[in-house]
N, C-alpha and C. Protein backbone atom coordinates (compact mmCIF):
# COMPACT_ATOMS: atom_id res chain seq x y z
N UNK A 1 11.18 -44.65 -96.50
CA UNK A 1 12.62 -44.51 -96.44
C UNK A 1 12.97 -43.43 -95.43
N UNK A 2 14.06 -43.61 -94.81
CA UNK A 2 14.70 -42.39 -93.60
C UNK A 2 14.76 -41.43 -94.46
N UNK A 3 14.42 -40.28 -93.59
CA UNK A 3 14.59 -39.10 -93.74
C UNK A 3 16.20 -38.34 -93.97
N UNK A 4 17.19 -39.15 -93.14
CA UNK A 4 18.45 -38.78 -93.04
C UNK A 4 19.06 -38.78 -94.06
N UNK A 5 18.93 -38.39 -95.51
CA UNK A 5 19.43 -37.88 -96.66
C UNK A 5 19.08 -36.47 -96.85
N UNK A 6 18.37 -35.76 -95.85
CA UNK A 6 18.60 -34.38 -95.74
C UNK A 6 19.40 -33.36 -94.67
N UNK A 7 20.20 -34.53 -94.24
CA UNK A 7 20.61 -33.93 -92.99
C UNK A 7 20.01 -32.92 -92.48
N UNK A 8 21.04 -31.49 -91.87
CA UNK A 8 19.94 -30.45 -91.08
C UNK A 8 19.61 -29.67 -92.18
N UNK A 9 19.29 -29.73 -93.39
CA UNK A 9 19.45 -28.40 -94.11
C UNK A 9 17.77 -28.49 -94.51
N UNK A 10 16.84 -27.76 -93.89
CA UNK A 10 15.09 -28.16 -94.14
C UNK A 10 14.58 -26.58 -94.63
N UNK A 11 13.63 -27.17 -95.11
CA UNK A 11 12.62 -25.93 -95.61
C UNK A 11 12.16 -25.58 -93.69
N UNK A 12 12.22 -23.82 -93.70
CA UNK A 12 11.42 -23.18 -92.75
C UNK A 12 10.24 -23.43 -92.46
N UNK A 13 9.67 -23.57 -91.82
CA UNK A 13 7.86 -23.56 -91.61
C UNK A 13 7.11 -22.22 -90.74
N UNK A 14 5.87 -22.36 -91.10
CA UNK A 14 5.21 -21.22 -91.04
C UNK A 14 5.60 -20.81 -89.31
N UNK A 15 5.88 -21.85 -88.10
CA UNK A 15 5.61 -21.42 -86.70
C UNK A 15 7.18 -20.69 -86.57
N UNK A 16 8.24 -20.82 -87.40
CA UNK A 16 9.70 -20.24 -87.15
C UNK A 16 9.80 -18.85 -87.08
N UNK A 17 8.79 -18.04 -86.42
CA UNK A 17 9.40 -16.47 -86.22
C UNK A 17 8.21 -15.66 -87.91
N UNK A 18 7.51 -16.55 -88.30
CA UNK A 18 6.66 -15.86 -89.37
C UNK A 18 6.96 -15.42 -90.57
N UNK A 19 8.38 -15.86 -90.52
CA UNK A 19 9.41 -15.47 -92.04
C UNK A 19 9.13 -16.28 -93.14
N UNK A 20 8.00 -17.22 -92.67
CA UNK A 20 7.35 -18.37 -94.07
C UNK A 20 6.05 -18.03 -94.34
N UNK A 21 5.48 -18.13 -95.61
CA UNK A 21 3.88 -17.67 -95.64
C UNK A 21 3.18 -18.77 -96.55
N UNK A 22 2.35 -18.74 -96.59
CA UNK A 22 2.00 -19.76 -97.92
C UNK A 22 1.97 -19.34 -99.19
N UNK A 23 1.73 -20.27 -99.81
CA UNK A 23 2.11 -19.94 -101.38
C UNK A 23 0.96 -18.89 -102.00
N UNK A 24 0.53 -19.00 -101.53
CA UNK A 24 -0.72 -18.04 -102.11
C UNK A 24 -0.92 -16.68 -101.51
N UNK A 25 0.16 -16.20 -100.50
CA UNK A 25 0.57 -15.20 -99.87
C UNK A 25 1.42 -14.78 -100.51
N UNK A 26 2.46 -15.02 -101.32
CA UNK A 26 3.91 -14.28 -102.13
C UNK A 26 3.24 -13.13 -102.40
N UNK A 27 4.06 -11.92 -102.29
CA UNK A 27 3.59 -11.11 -102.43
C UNK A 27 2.73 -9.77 -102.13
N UNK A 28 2.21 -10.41 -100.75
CA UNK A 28 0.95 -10.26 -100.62
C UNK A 28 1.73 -8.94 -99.38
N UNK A 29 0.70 -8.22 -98.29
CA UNK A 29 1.04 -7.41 -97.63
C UNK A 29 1.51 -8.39 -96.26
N UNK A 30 1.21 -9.76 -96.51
CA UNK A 30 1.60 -10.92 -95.74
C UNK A 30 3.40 -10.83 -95.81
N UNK A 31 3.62 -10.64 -96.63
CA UNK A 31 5.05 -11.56 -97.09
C UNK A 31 6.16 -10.62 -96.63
N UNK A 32 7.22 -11.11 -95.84
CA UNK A 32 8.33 -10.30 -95.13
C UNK A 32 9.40 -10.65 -96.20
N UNK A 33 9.42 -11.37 -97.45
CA UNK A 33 10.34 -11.41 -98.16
C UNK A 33 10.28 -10.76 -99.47
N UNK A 34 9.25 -11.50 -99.98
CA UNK A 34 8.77 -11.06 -101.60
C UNK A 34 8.09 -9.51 -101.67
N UNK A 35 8.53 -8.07 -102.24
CA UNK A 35 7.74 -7.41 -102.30
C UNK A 35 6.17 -7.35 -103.26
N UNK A 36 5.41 -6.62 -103.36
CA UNK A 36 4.27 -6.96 -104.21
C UNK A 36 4.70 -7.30 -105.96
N UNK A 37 5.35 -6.76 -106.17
CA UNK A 37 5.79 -6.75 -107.64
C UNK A 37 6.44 -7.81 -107.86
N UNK A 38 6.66 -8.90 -107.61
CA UNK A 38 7.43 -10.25 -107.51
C UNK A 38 6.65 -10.76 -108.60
N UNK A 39 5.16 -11.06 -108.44
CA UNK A 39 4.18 -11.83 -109.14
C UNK A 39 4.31 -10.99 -110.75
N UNK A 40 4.83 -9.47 -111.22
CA UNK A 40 4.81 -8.89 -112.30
C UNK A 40 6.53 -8.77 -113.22
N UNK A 41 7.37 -9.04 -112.21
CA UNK A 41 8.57 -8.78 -112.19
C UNK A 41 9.41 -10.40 -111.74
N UNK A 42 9.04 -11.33 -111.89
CA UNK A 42 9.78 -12.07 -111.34
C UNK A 42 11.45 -12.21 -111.46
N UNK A 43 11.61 -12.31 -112.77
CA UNK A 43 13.12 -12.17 -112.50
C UNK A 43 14.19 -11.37 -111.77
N UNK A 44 13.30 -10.05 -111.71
CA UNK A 44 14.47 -9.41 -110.53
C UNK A 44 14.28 -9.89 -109.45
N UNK A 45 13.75 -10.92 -108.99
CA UNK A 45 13.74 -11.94 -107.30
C UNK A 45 14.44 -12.84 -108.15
N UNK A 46 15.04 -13.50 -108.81
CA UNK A 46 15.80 -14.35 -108.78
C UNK A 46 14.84 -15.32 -109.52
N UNK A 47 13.75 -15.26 -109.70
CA UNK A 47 12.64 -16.95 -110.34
C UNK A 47 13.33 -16.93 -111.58
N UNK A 48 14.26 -17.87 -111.97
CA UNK A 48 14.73 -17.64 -113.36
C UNK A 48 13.72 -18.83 -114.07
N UNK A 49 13.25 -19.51 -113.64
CA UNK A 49 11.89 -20.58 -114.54
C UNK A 49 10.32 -19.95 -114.62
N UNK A 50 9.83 -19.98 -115.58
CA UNK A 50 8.79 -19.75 -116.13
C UNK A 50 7.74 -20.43 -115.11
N UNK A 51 7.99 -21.66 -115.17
CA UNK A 51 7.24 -22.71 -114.73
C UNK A 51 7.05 -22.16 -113.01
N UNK A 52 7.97 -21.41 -112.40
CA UNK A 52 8.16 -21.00 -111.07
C UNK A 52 6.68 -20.37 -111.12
N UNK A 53 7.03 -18.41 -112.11
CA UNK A 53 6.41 -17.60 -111.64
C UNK A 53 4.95 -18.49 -112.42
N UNK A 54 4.52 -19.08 -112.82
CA UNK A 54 3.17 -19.74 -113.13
C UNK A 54 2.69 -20.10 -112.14
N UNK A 55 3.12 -20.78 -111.48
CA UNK A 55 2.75 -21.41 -110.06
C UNK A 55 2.43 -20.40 -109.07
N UNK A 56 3.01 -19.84 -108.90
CA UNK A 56 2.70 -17.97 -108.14
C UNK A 56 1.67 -17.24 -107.88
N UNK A 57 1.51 -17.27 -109.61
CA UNK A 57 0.46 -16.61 -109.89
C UNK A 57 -0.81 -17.63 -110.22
N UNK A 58 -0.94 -18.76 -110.05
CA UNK A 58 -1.72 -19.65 -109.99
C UNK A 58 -2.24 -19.87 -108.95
N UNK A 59 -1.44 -19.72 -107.84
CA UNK A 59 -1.71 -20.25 -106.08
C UNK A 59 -2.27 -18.11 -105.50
N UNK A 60 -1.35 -17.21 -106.40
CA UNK A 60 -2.21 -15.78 -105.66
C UNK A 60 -3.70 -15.92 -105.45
N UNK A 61 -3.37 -15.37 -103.98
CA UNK A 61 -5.04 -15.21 -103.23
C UNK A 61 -5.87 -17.07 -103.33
N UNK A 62 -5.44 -18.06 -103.47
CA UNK A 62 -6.17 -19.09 -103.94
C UNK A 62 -5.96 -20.29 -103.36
N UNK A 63 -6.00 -20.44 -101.61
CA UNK A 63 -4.55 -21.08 -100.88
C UNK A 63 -5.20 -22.90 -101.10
N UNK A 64 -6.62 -23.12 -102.42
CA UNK A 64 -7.10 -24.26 -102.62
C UNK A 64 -6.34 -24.66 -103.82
N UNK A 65 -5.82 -23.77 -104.37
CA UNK A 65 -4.69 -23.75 -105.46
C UNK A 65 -3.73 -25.51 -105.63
N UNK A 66 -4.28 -25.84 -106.77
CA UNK A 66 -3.31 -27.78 -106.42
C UNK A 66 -2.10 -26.84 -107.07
N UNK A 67 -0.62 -27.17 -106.95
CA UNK A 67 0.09 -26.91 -107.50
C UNK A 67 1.10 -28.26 -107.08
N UNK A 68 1.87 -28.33 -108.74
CA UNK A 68 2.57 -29.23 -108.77
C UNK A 68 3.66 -28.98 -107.95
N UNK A 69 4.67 -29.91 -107.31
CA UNK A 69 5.94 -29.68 -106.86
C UNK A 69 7.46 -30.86 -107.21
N UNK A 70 8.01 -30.34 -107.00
CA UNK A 70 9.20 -31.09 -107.67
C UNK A 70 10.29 -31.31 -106.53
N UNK A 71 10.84 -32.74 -106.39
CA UNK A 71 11.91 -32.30 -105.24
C UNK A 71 13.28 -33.81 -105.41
N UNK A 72 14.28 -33.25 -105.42
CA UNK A 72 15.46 -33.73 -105.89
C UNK A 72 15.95 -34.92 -104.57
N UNK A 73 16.04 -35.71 -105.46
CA UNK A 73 16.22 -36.75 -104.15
C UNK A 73 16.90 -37.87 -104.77
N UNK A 74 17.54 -38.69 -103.91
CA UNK A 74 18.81 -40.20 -104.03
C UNK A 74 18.12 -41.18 -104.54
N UNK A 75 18.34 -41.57 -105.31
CA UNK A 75 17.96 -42.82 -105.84
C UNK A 75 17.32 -43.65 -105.22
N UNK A 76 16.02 -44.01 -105.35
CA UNK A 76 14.99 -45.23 -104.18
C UNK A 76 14.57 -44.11 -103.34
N UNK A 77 14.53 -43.32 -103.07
CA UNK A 77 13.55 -42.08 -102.60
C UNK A 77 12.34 -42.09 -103.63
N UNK A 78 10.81 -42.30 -102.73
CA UNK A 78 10.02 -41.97 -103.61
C UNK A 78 8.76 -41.22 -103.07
N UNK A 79 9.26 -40.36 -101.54
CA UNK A 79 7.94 -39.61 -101.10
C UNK A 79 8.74 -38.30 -100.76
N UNK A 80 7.91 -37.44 -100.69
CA UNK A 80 8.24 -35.97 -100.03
C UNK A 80 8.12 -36.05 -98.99
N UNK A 81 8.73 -35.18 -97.79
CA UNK A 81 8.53 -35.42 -96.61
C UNK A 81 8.22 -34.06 -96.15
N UNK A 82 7.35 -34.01 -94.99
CA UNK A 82 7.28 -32.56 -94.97
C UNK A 82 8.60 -32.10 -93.82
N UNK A 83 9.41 -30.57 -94.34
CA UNK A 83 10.21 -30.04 -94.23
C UNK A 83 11.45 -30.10 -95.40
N UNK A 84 11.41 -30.87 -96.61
CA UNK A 84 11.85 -30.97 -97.39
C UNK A 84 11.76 -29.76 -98.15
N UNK A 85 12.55 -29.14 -98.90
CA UNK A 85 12.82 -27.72 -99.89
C UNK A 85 12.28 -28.60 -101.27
N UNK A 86 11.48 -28.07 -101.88
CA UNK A 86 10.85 -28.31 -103.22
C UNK A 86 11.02 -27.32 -103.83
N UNK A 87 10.78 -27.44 -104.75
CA UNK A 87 10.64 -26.90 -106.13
C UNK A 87 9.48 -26.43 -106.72
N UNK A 88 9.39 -25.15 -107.28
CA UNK A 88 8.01 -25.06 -108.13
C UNK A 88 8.16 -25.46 -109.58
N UNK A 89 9.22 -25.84 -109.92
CA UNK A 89 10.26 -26.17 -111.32
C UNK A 89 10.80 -26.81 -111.63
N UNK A 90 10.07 -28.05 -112.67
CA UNK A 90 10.86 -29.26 -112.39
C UNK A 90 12.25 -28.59 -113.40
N UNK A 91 12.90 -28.03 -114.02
CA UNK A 91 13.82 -27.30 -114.36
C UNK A 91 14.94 -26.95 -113.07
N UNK A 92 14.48 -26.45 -112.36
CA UNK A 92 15.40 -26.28 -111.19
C UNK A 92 15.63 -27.44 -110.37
N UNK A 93 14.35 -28.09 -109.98
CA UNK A 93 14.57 -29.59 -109.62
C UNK A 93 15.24 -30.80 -110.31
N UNK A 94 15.17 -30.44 -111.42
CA UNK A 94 16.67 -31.41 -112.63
C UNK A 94 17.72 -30.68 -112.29
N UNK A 95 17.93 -29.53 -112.17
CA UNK A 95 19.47 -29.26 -112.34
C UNK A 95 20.22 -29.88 -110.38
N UNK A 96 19.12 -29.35 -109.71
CA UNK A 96 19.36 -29.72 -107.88
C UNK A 96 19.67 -31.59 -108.32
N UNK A 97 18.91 -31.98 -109.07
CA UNK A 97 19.49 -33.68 -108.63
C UNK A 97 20.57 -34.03 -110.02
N UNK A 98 20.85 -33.19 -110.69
CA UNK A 98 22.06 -33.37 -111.64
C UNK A 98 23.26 -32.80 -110.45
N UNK A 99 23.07 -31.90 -109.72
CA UNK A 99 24.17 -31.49 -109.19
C UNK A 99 24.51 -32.85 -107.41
N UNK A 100 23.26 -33.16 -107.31
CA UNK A 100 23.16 -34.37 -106.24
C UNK A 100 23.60 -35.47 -106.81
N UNK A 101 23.71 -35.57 -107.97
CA UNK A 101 23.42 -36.88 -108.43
C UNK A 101 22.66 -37.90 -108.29
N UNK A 102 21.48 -36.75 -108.35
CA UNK A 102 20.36 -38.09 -107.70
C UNK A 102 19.04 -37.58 -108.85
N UNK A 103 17.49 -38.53 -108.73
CA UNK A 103 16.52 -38.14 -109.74
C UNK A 103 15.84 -37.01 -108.85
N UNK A 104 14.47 -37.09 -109.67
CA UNK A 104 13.34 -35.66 -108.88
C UNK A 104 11.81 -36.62 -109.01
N UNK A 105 11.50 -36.27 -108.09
CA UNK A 105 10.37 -36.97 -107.73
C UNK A 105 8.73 -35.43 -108.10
C-alpha cells in the first residue's frame, strides 16, 4: 500500500544531524536527548506506559535486542514502513489510532 497516508510528518533517522540514536543507546553518553537517568526515572521524560520504559531497558546496551513495535495506521494498512513513528506501546499506539481513527498494526 502507498506510503502517502503519512504525509511529511516521519520519524528522524540516524544520518539527520545525529539527533537519532538507536534504541539501545537511550540514555547512554550517546544520546543528545535522553539524559542517563531516563532508564531509572522514566516518567519525568514523559514515558507515561510501562510497556515503553520495558522496552528501554530491554534493548540498553543490547542493539540484538527483538523488541516489539506498534504503529497506528488507516484501515487496510498492514506493513510498517521505514520512516514511520512507532510505538514502544501498544497503549499509546491504541490511543494514536483512536484519535486517527484508524487500527495499530
Amino acid at each position: 500500500m502507498a506510503e502517502n497516508y503519512r504525509l511529511s510528518h516521519q520519524a528522524p533517522g540516524p544520518e539527520e544531524d545525529g539527533t537519532t540514536i538507536s534504541l539501545d543507546q537511550i540514555g547512554s553518553t550517546n544520546d543528545e536527548v535522553f539524559p542517563p537517568d531516563v532508564l531509572n526515572n522514566p516518567k519525568n521524560y514523559g514515558l507515561k506506559h510501562p510497556s515503553t520504559a520495558a522496552a528501554l531497558n530491554e534493548a540498553q546496551d543490547n542493539p540484538d535486542a527483538e523488541i516489539r513495535i506498534w504503529r497506528a495506521v488507516p484501515n487496510g494498512v498492514t506493513t510498517i514502513n521505514p520512516g514511520d513513528w512507532v510505538a514502544l506501546s501498544k497503549e499509546y499506539a491504541a490511543a494514536e489510532a483512536r484519535f486517527e481513527g484508524s487500527t495499530i498494526i
